[in-house]
N, C-alpha and C. Protein backbone atom coordinates (compact mmCIF):
# COMPACT_ATOMS: atom_id res chain seq x y z
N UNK A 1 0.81 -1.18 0.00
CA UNK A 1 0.00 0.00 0.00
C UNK A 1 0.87 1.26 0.00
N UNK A 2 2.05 1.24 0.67
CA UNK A 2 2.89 2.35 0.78
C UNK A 2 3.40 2.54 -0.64
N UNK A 3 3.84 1.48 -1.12
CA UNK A 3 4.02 1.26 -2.49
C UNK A 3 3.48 2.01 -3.54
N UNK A 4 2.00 1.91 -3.23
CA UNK A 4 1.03 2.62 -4.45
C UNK A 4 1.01 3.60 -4.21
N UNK A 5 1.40 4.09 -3.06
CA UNK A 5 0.71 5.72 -2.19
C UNK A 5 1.88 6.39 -2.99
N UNK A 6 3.40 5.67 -2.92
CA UNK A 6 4.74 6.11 -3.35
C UNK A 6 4.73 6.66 -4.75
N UNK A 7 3.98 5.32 -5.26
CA UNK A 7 4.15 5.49 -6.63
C UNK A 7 3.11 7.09 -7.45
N UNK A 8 2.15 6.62 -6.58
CA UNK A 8 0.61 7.73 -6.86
C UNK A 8 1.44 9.15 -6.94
N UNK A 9 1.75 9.21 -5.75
CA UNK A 9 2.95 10.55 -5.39
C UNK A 9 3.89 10.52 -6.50
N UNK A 10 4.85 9.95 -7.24
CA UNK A 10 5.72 10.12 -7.82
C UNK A 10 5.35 10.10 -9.55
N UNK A 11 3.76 9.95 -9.73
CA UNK A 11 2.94 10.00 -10.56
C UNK A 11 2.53 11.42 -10.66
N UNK A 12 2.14 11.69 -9.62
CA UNK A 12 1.73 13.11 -9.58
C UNK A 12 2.82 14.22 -9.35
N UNK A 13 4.01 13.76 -8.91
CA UNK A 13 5.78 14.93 -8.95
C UNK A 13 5.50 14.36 -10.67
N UNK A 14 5.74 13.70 -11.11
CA UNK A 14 6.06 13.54 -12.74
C UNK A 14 4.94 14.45 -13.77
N UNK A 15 3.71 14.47 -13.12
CA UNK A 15 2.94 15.59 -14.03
C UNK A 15 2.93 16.60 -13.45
N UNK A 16 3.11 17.01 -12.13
CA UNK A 16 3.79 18.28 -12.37
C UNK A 16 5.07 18.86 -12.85
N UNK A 17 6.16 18.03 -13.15
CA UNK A 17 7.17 18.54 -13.20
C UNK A 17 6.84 18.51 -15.25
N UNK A 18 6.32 17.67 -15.27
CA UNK A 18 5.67 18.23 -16.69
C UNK A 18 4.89 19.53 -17.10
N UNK A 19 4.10 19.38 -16.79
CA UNK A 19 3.26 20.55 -15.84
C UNK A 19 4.30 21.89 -16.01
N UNK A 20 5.10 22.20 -15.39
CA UNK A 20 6.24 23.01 -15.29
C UNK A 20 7.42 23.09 -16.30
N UNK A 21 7.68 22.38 -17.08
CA UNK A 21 8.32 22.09 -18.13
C UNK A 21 7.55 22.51 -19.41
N UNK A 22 6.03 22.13 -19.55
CA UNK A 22 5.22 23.28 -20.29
C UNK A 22 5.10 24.40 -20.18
N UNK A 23 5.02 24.74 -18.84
CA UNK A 23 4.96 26.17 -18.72
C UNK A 23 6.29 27.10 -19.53
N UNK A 24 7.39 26.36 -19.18
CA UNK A 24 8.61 26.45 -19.28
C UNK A 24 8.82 26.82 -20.79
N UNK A 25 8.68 25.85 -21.28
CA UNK A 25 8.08 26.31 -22.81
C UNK A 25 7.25 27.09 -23.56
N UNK A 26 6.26 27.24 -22.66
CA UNK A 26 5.47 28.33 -23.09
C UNK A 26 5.69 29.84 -22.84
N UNK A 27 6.43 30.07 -21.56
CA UNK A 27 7.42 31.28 -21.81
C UNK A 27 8.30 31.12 -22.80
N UNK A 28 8.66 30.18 -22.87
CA UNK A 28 10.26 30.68 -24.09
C UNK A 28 9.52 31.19 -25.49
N UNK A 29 8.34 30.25 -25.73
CA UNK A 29 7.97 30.83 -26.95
C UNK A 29 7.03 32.26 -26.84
N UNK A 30 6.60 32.30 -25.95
CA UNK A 30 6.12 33.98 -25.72
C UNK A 30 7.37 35.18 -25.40
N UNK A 31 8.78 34.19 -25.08
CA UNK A 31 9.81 35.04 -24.91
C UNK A 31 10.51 35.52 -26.24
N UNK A 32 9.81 34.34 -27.17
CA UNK A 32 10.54 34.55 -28.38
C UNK A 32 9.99 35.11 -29.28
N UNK A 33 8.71 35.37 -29.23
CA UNK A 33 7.38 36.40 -29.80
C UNK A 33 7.73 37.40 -29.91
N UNK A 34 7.96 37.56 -28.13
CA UNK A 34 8.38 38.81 -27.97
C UNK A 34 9.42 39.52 -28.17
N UNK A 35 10.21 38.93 -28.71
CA UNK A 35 12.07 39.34 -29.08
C UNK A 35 11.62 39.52 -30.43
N UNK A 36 10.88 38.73 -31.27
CA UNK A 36 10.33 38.69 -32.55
C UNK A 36 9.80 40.12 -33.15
N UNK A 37 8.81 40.63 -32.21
CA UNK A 37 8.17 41.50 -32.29
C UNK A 37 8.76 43.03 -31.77
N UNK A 38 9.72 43.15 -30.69
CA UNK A 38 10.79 44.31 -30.69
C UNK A 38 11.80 44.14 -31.61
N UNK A 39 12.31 43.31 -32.29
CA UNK A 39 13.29 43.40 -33.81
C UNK A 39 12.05 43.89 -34.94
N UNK A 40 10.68 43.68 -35.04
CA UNK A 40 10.04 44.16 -36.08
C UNK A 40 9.85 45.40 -35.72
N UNK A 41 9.84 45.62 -34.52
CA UNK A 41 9.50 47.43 -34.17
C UNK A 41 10.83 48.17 -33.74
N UNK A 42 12.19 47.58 -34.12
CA UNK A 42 12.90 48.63 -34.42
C UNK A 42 13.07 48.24 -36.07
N UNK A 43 12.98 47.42 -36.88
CA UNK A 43 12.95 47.51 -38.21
C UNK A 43 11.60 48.84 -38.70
N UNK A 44 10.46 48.44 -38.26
CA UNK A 44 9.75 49.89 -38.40
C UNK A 44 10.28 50.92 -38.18
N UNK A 45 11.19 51.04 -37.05
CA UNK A 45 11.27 52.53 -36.24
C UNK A 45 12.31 53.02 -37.66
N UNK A 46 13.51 51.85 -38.25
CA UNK A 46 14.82 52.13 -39.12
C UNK A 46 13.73 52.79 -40.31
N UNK A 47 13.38 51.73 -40.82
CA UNK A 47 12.39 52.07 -41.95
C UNK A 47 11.34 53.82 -42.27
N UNK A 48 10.69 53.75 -40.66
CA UNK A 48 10.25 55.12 -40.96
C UNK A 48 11.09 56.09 -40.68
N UNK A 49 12.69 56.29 -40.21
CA UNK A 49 13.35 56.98 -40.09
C UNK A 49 13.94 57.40 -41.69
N UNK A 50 14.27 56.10 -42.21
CA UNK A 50 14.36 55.92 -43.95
C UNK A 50 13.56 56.89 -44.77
N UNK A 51 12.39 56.49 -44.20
CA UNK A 51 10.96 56.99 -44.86
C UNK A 51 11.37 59.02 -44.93
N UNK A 52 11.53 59.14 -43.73
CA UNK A 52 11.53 60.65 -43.21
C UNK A 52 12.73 60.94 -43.84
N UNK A 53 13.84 60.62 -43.54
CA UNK A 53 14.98 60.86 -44.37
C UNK A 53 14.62 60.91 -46.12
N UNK A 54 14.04 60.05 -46.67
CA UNK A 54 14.13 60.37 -48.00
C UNK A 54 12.90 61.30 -48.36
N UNK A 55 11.82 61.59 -47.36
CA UNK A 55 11.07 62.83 -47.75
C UNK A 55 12.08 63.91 -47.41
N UNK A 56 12.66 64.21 -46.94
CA UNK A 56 13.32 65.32 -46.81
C UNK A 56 14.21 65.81 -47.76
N UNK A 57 14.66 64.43 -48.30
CA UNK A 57 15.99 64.40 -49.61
C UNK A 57 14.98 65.21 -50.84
N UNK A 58 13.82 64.34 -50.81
CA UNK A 58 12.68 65.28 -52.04
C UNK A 58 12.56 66.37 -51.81
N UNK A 59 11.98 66.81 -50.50
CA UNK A 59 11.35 67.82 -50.49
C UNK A 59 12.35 69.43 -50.84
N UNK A 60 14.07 69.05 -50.33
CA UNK A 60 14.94 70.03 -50.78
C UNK A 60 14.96 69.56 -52.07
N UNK A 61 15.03 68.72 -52.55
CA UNK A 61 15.12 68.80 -54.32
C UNK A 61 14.00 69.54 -54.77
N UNK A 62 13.13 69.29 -54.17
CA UNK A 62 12.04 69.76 -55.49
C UNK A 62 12.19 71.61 -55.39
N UNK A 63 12.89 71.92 -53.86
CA UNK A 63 12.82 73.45 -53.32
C UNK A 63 14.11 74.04 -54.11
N UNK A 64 15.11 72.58 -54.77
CA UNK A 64 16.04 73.60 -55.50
C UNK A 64 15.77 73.67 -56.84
N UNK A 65 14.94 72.36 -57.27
CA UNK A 65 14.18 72.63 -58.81
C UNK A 65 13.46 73.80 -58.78
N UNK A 66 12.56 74.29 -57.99
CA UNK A 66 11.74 75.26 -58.08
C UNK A 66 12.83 76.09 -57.92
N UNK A 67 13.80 76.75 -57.22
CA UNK A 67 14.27 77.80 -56.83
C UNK A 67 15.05 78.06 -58.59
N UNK A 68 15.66 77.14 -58.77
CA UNK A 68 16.00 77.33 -60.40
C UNK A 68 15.34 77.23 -60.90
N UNK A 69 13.96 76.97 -61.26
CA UNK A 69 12.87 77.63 -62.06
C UNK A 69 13.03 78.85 -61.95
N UNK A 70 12.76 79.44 -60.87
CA UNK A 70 12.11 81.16 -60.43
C UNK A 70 13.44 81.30 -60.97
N UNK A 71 14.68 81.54 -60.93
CA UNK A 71 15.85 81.89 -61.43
C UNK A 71 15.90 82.09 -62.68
N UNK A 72 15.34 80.86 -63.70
CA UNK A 72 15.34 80.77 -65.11
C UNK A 72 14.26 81.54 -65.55
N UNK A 73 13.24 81.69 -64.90
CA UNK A 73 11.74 82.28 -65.95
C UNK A 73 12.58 84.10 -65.19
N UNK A 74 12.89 84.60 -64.16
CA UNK A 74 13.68 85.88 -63.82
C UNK A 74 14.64 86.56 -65.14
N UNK A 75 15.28 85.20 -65.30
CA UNK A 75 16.26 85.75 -66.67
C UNK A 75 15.23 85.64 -67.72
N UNK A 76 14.60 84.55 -68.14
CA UNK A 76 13.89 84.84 -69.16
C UNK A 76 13.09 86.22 -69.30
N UNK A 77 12.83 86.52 -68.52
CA UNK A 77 11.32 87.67 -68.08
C UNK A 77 12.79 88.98 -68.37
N UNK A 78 13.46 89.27 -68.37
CA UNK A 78 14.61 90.05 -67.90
C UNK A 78 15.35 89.96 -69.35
N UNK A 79 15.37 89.16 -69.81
CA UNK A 79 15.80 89.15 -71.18
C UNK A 79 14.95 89.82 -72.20
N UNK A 80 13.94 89.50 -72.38
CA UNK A 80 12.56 89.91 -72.59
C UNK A 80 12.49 91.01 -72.95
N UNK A 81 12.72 91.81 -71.57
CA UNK A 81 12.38 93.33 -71.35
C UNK A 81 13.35 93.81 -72.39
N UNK A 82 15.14 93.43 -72.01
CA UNK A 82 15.68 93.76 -72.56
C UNK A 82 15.53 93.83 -74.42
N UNK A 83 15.02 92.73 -74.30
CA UNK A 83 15.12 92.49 -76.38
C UNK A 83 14.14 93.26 -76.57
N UNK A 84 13.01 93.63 -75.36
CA UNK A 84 11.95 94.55 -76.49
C UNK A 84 11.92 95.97 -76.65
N UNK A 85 13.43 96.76 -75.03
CA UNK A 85 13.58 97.81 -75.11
C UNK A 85 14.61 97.99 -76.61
N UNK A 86 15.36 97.35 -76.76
CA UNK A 86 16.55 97.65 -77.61
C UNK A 86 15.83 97.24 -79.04
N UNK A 87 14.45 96.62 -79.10
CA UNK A 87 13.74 96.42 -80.43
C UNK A 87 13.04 97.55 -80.87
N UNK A 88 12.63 98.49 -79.42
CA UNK A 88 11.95 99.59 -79.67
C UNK A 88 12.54 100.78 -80.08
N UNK A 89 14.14 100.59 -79.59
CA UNK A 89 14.80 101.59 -79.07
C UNK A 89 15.45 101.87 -80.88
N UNK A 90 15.78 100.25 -81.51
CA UNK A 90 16.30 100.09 -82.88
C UNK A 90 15.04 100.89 -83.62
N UNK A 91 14.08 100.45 -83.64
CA UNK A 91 13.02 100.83 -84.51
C UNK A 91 12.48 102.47 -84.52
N UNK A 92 12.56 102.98 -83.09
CA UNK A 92 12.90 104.43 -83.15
C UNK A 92 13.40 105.11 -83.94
N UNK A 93 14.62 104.73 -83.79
CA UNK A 93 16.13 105.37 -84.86
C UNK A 93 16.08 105.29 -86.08
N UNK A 94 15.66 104.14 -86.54
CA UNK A 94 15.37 103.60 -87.65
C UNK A 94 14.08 104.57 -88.61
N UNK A 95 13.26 104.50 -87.85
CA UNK A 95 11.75 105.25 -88.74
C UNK A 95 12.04 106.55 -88.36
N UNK A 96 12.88 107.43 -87.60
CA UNK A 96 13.49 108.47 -87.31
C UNK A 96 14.53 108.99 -88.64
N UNK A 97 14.97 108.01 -88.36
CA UNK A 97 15.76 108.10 -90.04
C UNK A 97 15.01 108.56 -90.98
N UNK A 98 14.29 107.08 -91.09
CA UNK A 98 13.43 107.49 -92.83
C UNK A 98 12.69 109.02 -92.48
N UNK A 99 12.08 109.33 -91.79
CA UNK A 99 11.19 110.21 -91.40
C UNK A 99 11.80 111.54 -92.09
N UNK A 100 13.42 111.61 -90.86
CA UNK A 100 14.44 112.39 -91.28
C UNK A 100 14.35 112.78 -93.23
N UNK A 101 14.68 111.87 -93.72
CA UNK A 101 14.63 111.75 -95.08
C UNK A 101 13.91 112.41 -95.88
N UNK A 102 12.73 111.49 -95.17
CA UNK A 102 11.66 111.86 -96.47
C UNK A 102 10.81 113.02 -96.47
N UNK A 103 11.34 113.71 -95.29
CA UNK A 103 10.81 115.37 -94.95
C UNK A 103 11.93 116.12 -95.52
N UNK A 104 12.90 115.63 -95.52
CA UNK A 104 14.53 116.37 -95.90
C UNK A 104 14.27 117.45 -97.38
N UNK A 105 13.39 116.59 -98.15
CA UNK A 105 13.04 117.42 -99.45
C UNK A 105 11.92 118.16 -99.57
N UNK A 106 11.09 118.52 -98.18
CA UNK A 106 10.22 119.21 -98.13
C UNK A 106 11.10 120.75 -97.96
N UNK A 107 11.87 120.89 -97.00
CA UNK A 107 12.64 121.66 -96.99
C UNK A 107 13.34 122.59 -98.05
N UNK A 108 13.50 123.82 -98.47
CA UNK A 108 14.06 124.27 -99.01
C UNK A 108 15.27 124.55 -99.02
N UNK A 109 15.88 124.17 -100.27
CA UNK A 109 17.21 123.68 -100.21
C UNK A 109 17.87 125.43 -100.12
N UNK A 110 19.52 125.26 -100.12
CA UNK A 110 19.73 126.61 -100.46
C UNK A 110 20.24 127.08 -101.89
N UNK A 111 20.15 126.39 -103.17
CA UNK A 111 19.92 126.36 -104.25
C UNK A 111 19.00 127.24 -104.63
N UNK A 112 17.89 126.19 -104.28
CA UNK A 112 16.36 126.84 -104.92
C UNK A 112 16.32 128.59 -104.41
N UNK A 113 17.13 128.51 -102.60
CA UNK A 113 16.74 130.11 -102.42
C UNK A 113 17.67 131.01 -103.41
N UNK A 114 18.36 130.26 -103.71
CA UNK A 114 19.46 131.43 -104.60
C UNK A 114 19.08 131.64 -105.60
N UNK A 115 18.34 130.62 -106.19
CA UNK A 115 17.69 131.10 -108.17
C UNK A 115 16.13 131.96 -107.33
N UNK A 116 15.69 131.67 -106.76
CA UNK A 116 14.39 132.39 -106.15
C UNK A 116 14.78 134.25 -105.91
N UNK A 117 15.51 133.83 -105.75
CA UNK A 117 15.99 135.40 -105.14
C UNK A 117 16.39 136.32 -106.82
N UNK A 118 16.80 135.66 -107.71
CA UNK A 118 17.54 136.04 -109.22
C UNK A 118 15.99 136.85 -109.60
């Protein structure tokens, strides 16, 4: 009888120590979840740091594309002015000329006053 009582007992240390050996296991794999899951949330944390870093890389590019835009359409706009003062400025001179000219023989020469006067 002591026998069975021994054995009953050493039946029941054997499922608990099973018992405990599951448990045992079942932390490691919730330990390993969890190691699992802080390496994916500093791969996020790298990643959206990535993320932020290369919006920033755009966002000065696109601020120096634009800034050399406004630079290029400045000269263009500036060129502009220039070609249409010096187009106006040519064409002045120019029909000033002819003008000059073609009034030149309205004028009385000093010829004509000298036979006028005879």
């Amino acid at each position: 009888m002591e026998k069975a009582c021994s054995n009953d007992l050493k039946t029941v240390e054997i499922g608990l120590t099973m018992k405990k050996l599951k448990l045992k296991e079942a932390q490691l794999a919730l330990s390993f979840d969890s190691n699992h899951l802080e390496r994916s949330k500093l791969a996020m944390g790298r990643s959206k740091a990535s993320f932020k870093a290369e919006k920033f890389k755009n966002q000065v590019e696109d601020t120096k594309h634009a800034e050399l835009l406004k630079n290029c359409i400045d000269c263009l706009v500036a060129g502009l002015f220039i070609m249409s003062a010096s187009l106006l400025y040519g064409a002045y001179v120019f029909s000033y000329q002819r003008i000059t000219d073609a009034t030149a023989s309205c004028n009385p020469s000093v010829e004509v006053r000298a036979i006028s006067s005879w």
